[in-house]
C-alpha atoms as a PDB file:
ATOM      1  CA  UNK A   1     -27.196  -2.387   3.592  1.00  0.00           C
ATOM      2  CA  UNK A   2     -23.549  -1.853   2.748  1.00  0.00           C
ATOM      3  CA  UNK A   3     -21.650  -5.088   1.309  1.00  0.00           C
ATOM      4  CA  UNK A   4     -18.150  -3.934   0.696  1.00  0.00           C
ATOM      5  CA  UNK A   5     -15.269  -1.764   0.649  1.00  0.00           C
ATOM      6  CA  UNK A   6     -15.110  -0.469  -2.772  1.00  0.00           C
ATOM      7  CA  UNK A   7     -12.042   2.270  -2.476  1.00  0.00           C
ATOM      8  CA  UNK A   8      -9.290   3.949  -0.289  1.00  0.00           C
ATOM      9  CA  UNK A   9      -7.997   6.891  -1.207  1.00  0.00           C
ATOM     10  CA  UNK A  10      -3.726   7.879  -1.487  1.00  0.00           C
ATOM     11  CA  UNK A  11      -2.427  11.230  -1.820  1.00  0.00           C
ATOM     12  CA  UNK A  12      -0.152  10.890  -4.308  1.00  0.00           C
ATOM     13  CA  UNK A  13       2.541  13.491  -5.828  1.00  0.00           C
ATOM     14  CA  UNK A  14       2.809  11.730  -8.836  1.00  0.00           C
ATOM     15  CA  UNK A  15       0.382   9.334 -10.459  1.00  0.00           C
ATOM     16  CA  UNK A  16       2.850   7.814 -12.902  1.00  0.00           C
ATOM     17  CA  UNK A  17       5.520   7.492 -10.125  1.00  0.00           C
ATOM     18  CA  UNK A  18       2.525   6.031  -7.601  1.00  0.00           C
ATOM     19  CA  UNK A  19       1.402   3.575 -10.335  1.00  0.00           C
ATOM     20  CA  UNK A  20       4.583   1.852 -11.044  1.00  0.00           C
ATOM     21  CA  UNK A  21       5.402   1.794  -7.305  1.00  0.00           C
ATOM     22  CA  UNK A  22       1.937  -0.141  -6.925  1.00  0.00           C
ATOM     23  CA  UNK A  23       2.427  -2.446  -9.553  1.00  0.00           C
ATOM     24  CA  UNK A  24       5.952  -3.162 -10.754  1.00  0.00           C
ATOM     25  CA  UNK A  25       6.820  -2.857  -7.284  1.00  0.00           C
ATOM     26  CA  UNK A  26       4.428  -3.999  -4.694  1.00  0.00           C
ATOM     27  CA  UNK A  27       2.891  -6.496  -7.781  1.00  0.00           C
ATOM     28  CA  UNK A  28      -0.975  -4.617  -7.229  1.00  0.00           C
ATOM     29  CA  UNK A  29      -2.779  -4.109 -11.243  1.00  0.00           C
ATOM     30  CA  UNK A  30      -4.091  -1.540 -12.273  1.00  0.00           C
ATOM     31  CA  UNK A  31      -7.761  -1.397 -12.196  1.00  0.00           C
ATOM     32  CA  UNK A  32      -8.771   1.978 -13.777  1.00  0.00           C
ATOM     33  CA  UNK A  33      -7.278   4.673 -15.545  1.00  0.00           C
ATOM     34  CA  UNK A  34      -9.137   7.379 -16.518  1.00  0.00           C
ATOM     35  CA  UNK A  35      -8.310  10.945 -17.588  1.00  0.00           C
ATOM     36  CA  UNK A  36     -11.592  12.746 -16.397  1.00  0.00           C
ATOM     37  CA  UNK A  37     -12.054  16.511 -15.905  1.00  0.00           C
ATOM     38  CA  UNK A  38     -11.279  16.999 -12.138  1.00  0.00           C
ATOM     39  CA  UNK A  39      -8.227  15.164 -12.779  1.00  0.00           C
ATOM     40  CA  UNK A  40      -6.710  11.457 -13.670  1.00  0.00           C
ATOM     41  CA  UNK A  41      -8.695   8.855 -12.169  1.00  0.00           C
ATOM     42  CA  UNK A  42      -6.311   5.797 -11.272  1.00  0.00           C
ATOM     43  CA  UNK A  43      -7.041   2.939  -9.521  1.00  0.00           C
ATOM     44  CA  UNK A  44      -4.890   0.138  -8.426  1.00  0.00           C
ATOM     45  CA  UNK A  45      -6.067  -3.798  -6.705  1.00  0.00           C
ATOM     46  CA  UNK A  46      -4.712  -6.784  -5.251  1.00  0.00           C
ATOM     47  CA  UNK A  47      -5.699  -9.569  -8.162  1.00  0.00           C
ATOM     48  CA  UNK A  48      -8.608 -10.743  -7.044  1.00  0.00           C
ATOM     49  CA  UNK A  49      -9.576  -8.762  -4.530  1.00  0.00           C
ATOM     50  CA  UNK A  50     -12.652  -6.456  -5.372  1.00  0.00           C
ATOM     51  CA  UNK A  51     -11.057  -3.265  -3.122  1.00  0.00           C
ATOM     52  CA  UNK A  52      -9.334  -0.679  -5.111  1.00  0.00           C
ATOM     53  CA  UNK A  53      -6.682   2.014  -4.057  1.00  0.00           C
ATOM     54  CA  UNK A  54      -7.380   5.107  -5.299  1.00  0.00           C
ATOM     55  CA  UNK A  55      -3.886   6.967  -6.312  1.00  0.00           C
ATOM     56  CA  UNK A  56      -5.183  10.587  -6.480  1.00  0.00           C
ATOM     57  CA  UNK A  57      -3.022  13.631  -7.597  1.00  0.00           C
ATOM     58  CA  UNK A  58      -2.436  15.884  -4.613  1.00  0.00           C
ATOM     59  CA  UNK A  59       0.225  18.604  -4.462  1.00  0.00           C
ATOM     60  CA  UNK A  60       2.871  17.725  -1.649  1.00  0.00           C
ATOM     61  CA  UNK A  61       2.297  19.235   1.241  1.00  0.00           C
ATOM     62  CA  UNK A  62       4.466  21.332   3.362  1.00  0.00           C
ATOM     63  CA  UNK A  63       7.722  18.991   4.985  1.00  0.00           C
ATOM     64  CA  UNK A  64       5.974  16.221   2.546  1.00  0.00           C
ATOM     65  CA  UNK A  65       7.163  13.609   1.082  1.00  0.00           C
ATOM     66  CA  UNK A  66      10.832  14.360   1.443  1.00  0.00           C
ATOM     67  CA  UNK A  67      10.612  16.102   4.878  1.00  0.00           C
ATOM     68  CA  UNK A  68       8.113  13.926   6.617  1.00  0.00           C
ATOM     69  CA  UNK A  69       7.931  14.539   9.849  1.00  0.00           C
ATOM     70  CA  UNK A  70       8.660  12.061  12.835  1.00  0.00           C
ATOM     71  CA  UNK A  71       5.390  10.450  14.488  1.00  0.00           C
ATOM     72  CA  UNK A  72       3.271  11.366  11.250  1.00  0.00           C
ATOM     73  CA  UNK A  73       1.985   8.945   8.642  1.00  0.00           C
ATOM     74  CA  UNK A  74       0.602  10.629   5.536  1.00  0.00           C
ATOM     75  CA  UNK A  75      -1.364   7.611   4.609  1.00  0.00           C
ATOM     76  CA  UNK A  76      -1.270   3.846   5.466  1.00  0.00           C
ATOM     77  CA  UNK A  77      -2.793   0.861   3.655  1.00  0.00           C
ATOM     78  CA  UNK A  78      -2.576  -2.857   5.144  1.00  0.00           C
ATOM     79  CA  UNK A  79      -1.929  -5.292   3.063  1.00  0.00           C
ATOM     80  CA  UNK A  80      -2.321  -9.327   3.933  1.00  0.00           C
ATOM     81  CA  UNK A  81      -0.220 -11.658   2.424  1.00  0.00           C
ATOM     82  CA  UNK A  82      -0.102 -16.048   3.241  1.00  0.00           C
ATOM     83  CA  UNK A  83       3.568 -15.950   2.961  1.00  0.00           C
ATOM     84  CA  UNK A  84       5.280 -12.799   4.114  1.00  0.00           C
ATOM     85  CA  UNK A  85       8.439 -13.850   4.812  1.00  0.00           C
ATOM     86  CA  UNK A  86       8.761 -14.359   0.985  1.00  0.00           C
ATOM     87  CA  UNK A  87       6.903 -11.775  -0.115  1.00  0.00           C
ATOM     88  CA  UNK A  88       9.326  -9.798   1.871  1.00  0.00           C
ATOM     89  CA  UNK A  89      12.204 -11.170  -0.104  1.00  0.00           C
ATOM     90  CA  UNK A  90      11.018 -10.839  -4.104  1.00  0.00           C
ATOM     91  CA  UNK A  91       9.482  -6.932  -2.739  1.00  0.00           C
ATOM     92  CA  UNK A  92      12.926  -5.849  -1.412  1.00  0.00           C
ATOM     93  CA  UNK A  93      14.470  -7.171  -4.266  1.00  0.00           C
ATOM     94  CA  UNK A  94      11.879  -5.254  -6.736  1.00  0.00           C
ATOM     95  CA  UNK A  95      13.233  -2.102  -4.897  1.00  0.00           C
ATOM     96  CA  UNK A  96      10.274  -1.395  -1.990  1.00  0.00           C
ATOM     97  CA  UNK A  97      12.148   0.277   0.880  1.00  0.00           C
ATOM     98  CA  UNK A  98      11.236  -0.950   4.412  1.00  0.00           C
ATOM     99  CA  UNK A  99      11.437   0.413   7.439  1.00  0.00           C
ATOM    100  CA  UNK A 100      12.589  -2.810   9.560  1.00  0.00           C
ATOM    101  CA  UNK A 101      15.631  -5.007   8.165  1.00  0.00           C
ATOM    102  CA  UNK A 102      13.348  -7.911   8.329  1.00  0.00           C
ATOM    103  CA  UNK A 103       9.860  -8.936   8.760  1.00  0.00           C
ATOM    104  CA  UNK A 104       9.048  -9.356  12.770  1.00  0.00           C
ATOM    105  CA  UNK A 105       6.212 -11.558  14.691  1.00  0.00           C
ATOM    106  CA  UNK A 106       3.920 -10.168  16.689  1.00  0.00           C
ATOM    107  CA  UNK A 107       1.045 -11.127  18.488  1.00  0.00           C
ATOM    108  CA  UNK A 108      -0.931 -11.838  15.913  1.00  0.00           C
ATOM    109  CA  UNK A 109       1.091 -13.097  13.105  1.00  0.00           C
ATOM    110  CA  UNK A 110       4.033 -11.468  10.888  1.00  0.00           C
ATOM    111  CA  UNK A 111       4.437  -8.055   9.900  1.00  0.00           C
ATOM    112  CA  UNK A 112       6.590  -5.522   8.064  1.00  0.00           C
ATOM    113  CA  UNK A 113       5.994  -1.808   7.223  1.00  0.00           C
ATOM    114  CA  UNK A 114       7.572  -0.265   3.447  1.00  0.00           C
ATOM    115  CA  UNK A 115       6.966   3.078   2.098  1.00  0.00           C
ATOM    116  CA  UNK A 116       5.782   4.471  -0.944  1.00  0.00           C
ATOM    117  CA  UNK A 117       7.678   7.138  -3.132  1.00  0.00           C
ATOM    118  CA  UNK A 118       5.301   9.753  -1.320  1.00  0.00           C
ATOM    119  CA  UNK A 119       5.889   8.562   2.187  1.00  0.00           C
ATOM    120  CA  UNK A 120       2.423   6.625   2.756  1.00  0.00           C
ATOM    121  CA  UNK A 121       2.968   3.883   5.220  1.00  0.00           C
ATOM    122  CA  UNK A 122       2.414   0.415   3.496  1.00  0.00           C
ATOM    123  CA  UNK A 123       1.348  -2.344   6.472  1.00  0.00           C
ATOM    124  CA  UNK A 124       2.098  -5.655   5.184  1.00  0.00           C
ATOM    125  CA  UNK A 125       0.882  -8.804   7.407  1.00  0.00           C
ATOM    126  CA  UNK A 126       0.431 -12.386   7.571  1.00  0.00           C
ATOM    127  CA  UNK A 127      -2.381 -13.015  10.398  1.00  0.00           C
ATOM    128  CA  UNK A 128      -1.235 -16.210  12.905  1.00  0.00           C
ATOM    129  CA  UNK A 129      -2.927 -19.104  12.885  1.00  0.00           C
ATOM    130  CA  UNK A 130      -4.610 -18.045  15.736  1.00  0.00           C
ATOM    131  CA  UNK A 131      -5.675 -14.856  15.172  1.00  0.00           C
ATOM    132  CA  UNK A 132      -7.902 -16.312  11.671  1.00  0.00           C
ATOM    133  CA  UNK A 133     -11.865 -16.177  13.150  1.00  0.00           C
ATOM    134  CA  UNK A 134     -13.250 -19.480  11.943  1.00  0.00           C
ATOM    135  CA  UNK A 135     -16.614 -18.017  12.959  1.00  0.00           C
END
């Protein structure tokens, strides 16, 4: 029976680049780092959580990340947080570029998009009261 998500994967251009995105930036640690022969195996985490994001080394692709086309989103992780609002404040001010000027409710809660140095789509959301299943 399966019990858990144990990784998701990120194209990244550069791992060292990726990395300090993910941790100085976003606040994630680093979970594994490990030089193996088909290539750097790097693993980030939210403290604990047991899910890990994978940050593997993939060449840029055509129009990617500096050309990224309109509609397209190379990658997107989604990220929960109890207190967006100021999360929102101490991530912009570590640097994270967002898409929105400011975190916006929605039906379900709060939520805010920022994007990584290779264009992967970053979902960051606090769930509403009323959208937690008690059940």
């Amino acid at each position: 029976m399966l019990t858990n998500i144990m990784y998701v994967t990120l194209n990244v251009t550069d791992q060292d680049r990726a990395l300090r995105f993910y941790a100085e930036q976003l606040g994630l640690e680093k979970r594994v780092d490990y030089p193996g022969p088909e290539g750097r195996f790097l693993t980030v985490g939210v403290p604990g959580s047991s899910v890990e994001i994978i940050l593997w080394p993939q060449a840029a692709a055509p129009g990617q990340p500096a050309e990224v086309q309109p509609d397209t989103t190379p990658g997107q992780v989604f990220l929960e947080s109890d207190n967006l609002r100021k999360d929102f404040e101490v991530l912009r001010d570590r640097g994270v570029t967002f898409e929105q000027p400011e975190p916006e409710d929605y039906a379900f809660g709060v939520r805010i998009e920022a994007v990584d140095p290779d264009g992967n789509r970053i979902a960051l959301r606090q769930r509403g009261r009323a959208s937690r299943s008690d059940g």
